[in-house]
C-alpha atoms as a PDB file:
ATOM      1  CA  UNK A   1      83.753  26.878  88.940  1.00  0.00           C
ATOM      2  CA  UNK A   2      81.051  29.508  89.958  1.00  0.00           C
ATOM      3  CA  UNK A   3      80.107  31.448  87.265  1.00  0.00           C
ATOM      4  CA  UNK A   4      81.513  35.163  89.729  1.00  0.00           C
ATOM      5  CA  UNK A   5      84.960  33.279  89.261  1.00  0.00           C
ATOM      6  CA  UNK A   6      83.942  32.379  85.665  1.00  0.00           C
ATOM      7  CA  UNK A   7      83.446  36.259  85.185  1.00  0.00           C
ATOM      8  CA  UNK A   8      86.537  37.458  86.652  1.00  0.00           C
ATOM      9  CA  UNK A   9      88.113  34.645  84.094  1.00  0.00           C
ATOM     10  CA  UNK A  10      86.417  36.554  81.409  1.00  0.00           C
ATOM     11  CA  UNK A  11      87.085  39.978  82.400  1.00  0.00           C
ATOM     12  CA  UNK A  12      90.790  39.253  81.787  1.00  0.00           C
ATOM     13  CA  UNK A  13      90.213  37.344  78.728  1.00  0.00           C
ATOM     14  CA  UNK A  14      88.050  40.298  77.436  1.00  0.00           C
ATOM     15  CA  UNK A  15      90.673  42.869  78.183  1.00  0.00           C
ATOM     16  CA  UNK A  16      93.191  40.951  75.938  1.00  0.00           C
ATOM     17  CA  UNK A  17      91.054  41.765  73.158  1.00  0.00           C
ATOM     18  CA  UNK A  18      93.166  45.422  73.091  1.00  0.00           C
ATOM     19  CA  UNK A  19      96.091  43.378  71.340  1.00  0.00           C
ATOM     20  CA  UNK A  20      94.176  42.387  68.462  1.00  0.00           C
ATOM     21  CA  UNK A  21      91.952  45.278  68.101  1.00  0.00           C
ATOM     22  CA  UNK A  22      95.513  47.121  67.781  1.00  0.00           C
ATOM     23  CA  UNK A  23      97.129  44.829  65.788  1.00  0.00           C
ATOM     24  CA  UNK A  24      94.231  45.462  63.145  1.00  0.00           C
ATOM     25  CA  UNK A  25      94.554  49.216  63.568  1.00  0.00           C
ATOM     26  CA  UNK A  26      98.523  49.526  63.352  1.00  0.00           C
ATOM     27  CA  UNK A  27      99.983  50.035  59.670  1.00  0.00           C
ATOM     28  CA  UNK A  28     101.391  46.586  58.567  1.00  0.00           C
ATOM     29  CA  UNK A  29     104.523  48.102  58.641  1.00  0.00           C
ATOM     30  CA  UNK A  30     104.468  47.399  62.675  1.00  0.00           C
ATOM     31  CA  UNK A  31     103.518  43.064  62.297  1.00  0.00           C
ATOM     32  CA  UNK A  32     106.801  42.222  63.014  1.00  0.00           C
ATOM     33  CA  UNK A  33     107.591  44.791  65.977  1.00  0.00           C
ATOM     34  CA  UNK A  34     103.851  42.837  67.137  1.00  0.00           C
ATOM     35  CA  UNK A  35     105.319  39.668  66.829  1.00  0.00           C
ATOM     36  CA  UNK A  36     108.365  40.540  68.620  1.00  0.00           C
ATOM     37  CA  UNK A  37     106.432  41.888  71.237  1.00  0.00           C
ATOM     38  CA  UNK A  38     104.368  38.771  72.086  1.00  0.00           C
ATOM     39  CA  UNK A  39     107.530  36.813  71.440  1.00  0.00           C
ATOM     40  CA  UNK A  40     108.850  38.478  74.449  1.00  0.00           C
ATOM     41  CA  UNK A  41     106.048  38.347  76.430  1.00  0.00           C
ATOM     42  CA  UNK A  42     105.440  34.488  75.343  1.00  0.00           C
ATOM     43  CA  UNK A  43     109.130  34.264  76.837  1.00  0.00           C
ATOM     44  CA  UNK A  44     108.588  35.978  80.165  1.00  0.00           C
ATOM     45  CA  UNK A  45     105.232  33.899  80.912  1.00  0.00           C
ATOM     46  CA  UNK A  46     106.968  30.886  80.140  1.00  0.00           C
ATOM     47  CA  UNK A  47     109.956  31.679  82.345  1.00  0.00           C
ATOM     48  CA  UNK A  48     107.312  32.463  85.152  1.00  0.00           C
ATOM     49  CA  UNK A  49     105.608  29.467  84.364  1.00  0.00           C
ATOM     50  CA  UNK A  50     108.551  27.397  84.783  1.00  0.00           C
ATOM     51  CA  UNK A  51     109.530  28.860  88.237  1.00  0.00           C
ATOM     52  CA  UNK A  52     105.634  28.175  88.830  1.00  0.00           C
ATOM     53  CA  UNK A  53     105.403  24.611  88.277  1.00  0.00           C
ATOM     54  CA  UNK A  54     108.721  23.122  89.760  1.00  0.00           C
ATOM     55  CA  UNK A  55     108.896  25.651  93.416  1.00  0.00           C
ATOM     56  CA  UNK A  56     106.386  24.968  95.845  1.00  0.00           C
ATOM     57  CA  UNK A  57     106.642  28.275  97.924  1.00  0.00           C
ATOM     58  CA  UNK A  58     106.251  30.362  94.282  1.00  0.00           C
ATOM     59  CA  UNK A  59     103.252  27.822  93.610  1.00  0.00           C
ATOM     60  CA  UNK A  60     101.917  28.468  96.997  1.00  0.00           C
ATOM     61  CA  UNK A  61     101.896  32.097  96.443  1.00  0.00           C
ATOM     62  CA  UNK A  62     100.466  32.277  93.135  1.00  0.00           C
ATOM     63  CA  UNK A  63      97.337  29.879  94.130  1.00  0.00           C
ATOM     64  CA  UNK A  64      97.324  32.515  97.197  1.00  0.00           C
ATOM     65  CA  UNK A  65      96.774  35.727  94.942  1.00  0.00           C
ATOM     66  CA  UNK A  66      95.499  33.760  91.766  1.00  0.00           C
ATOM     67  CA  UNK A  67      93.617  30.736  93.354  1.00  0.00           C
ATOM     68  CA  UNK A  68      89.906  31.406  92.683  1.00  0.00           C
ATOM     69  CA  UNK A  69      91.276  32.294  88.811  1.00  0.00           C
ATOM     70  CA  UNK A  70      92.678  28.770  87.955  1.00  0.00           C
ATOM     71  CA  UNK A  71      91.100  26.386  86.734  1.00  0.00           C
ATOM     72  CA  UNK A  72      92.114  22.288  88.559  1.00  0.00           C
ATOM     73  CA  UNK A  73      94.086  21.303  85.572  1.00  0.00           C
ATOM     74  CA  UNK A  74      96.360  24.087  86.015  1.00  0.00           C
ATOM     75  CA  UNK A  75      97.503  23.940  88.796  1.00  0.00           C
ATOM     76  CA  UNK A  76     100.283  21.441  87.333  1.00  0.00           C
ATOM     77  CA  UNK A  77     100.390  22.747  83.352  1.00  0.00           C
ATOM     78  CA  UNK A  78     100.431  25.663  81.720  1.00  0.00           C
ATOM     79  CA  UNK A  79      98.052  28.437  82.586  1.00  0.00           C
ATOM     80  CA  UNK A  80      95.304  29.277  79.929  1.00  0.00           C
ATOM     81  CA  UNK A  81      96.774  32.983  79.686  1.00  0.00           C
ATOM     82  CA  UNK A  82     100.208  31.367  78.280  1.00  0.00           C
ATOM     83  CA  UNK A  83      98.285  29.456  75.694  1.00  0.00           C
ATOM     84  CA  UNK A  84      96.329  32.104  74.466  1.00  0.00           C
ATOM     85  CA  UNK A  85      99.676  34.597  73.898  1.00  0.00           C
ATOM     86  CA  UNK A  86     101.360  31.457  72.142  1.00  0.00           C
ATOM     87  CA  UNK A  87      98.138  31.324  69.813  1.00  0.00           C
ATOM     88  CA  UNK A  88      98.438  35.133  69.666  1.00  0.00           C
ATOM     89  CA  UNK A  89     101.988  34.936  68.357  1.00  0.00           C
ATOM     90  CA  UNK A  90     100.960  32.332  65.802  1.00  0.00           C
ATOM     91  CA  UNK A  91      97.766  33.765  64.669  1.00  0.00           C
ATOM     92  CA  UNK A  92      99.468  37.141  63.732  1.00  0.00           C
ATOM     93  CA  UNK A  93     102.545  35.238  62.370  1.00  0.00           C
ATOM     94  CA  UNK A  94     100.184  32.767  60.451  1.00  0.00           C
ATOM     95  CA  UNK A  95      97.367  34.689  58.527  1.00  0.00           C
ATOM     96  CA  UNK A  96      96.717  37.912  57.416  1.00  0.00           C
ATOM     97  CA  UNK A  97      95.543  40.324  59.454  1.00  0.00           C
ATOM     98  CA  UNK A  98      91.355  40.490  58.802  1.00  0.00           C
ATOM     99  CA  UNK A  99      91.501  36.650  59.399  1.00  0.00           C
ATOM    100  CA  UNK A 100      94.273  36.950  62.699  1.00  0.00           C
ATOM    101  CA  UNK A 101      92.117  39.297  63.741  1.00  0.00           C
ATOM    102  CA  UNK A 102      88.917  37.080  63.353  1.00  0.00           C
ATOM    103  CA  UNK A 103      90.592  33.995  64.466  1.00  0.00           C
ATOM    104  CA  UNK A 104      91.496  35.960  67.693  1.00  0.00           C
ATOM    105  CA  UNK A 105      88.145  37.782  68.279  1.00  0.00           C
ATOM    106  CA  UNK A 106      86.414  34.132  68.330  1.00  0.00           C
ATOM    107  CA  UNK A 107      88.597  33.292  70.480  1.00  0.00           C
ATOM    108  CA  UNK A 108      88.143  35.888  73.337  1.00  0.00           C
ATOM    109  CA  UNK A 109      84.401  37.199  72.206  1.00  0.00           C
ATOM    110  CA  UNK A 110      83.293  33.550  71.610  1.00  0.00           C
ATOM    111  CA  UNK A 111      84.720  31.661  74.069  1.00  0.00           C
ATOM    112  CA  UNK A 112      84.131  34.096  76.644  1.00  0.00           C
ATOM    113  CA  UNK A 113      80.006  34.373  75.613  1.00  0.00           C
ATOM    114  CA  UNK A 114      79.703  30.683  75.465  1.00  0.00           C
ATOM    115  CA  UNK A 115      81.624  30.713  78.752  1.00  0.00           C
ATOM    116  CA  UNK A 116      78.921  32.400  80.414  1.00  0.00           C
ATOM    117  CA  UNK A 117      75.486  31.729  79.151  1.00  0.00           C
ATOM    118  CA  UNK A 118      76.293  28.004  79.666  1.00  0.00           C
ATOM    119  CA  UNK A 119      77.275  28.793  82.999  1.00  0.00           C
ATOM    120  CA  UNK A 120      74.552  31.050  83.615  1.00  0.00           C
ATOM    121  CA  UNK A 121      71.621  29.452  81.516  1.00  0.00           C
ATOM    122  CA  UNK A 122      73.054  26.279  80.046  1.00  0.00           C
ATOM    123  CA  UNK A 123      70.394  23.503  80.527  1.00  0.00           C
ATOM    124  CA  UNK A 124      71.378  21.064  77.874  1.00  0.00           C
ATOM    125  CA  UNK A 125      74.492  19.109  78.377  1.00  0.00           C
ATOM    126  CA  UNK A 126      76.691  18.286  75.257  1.00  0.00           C
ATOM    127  CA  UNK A 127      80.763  17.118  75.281  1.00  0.00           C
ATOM    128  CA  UNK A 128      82.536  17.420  78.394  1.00  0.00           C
ATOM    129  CA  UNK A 129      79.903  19.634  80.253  1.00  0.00           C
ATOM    130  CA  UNK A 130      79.470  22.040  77.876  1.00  0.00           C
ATOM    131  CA  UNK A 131      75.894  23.513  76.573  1.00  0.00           C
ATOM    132  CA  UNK A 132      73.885  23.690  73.906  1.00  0.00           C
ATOM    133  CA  UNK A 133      73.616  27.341  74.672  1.00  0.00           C
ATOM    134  CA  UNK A 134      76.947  28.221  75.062  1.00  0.00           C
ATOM    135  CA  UNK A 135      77.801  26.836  72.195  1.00  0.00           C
ATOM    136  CA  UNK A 136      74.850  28.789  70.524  1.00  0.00           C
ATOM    137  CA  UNK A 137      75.765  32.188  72.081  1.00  0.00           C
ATOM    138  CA  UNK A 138      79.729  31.200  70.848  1.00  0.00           C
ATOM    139  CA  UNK A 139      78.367  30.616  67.350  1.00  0.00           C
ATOM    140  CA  UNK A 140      76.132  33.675  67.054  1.00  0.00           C
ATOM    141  CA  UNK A 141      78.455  36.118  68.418  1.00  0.00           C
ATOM    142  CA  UNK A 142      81.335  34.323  66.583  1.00  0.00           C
ATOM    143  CA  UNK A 143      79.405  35.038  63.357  1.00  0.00           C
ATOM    144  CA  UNK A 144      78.246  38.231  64.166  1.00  0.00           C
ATOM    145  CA  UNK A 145      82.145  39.471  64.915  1.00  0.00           C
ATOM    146  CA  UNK A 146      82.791  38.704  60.900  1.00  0.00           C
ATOM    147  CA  UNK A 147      79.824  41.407  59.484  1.00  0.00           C
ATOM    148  CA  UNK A 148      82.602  44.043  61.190  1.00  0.00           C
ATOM    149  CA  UNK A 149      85.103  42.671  58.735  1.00  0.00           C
ATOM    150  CA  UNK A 150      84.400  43.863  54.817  1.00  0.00           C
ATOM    151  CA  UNK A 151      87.522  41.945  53.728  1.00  0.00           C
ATOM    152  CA  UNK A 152      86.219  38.809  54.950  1.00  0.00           C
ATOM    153  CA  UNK A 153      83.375  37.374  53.021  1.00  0.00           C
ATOM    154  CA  UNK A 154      80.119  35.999  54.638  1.00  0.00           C
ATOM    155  CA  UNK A 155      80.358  32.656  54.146  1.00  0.00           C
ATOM    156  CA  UNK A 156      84.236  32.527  54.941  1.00  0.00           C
ATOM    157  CA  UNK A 157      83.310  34.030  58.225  1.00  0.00           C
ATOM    158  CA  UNK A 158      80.283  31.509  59.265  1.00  0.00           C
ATOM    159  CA  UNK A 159      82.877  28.590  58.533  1.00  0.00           C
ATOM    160  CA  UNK A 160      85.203  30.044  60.814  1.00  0.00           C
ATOM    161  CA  UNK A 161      82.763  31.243  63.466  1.00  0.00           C
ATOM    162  CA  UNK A 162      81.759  26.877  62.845  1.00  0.00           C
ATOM    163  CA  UNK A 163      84.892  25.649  63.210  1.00  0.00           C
ATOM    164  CA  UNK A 164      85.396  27.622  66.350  1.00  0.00           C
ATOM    165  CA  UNK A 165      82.630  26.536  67.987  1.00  0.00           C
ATOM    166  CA  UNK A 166      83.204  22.963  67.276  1.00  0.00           C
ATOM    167  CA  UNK A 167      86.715  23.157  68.461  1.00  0.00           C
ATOM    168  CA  UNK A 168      85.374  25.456  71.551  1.00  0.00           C
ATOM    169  CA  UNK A 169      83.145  22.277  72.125  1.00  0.00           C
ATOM    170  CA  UNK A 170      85.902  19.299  72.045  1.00  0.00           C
ATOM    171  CA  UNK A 171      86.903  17.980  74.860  1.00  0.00           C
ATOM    172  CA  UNK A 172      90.689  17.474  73.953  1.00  0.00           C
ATOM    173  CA  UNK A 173      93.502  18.143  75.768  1.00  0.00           C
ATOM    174  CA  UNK A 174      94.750  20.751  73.957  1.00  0.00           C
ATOM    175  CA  UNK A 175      93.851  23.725  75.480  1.00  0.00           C
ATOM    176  CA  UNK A 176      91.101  25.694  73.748  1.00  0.00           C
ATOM    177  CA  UNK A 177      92.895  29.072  74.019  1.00  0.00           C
ATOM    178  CA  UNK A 178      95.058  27.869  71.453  1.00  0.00           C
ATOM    179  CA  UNK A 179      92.803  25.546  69.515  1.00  0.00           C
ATOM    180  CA  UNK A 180      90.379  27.977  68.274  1.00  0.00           C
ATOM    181  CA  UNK A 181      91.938  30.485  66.867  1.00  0.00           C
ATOM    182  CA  UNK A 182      94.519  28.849  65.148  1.00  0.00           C
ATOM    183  CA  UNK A 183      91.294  25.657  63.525  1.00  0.00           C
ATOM    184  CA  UNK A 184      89.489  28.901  62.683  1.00  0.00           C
ATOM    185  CA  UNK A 185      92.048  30.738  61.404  1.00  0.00           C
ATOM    186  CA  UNK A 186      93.477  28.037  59.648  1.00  0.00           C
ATOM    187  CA  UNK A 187      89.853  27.065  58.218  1.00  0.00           C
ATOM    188  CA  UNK A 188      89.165  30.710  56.872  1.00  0.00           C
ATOM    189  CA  UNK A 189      92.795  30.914  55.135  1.00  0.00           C
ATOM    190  CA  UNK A 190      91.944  28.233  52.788  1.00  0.00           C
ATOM    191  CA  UNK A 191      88.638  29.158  52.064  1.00  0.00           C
ATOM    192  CA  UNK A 192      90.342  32.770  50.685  1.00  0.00           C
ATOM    193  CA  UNK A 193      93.424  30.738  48.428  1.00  0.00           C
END
């Protein structure tokens, strides 16, 4: 994928960091009206998903107006924005919200950094195409993110920001939209029991 493609990829993945920079900000009274809301919206993009994958003329269409934005795999699974609200609605559901918020931040900050510097510098090749640098940039920044969280001690954080970068790294199946924040999230919870 060229890395102009790659960028208009990130753009939208960097504008869905409003829902978790809201979440954070919204009294806790409001979690469960947010997980309502991405319930909803995990709903609809399913629904659209469906219609998607098994009609040919609505596939056509969306490859017409979407095509440069998808990546080959999914054209016949799930898009990577329907993974990442399904790890939205279980990362708020799951943790509390310093570490959802964390979780998700390595998610779009990290993945989206490592994105691009491999793309656009990456010289050395790790698992499936990835780059040292990427996964550098995805460390550092993930890392970085947790000095913005007081509640959320040093150490907790560079596990996290590690075990999002490894999982950003894998190549499994699984997409990583929904792999890293919920491997990070899940690594910083027990580090705070």
């Amino acid at each position: 994928m060229l890395l102009t493609s790659e960028l208009k990829r990130k753009a939208i993945h960097l504008a869905s960091f409003s829902i978790p920079i809201a979440y954070y900000l919204s009294p806790p009274s409001w979690s469960r009206n947010w997980q309502r809301a991405l319930l909803a919206l995990v709903i609809l993009s399913l629904a659209i998903e469906v219609v998607r994958l098994h009609n040919p003329r609505i596939r056509n269409v969306f490859r017409h107006f979407f095509g440069e934005l998808l990546r080959n795999h999914e054209e016949v699974s799930l898009l990577g924005s329907t993974y990442l609200l399904i790890a939205m609605l279980l990362t708020l559901h799951l943790f509390e919200k310093p570490v959802a918020f964390l979780a998700l931040g390595f998610l779009i900050l990290g993945d989206t950094v490592a994105a691009i510097v491999g793309k656009w510098i990456g010289k050395v090749r790790l698992l499936g195409g990835k780059t040292l640098e990427g996964s550098a940039a995805c460390l550092l920044v993930c890392f970085g993110l947790t000095f913005f969280m007081p509640d959320i001690p040093w150490y907790v954080g560079l596990v996290g920001a590690l075990t999002a970068t490894v999982f950003e790294l894998l190549p499994i199946p699984l997409d990583d939209n929904f792999r890293i924040p919920l491997s990070a999230g899940f690594a910083m919870e027990l580090l705070l029991r």
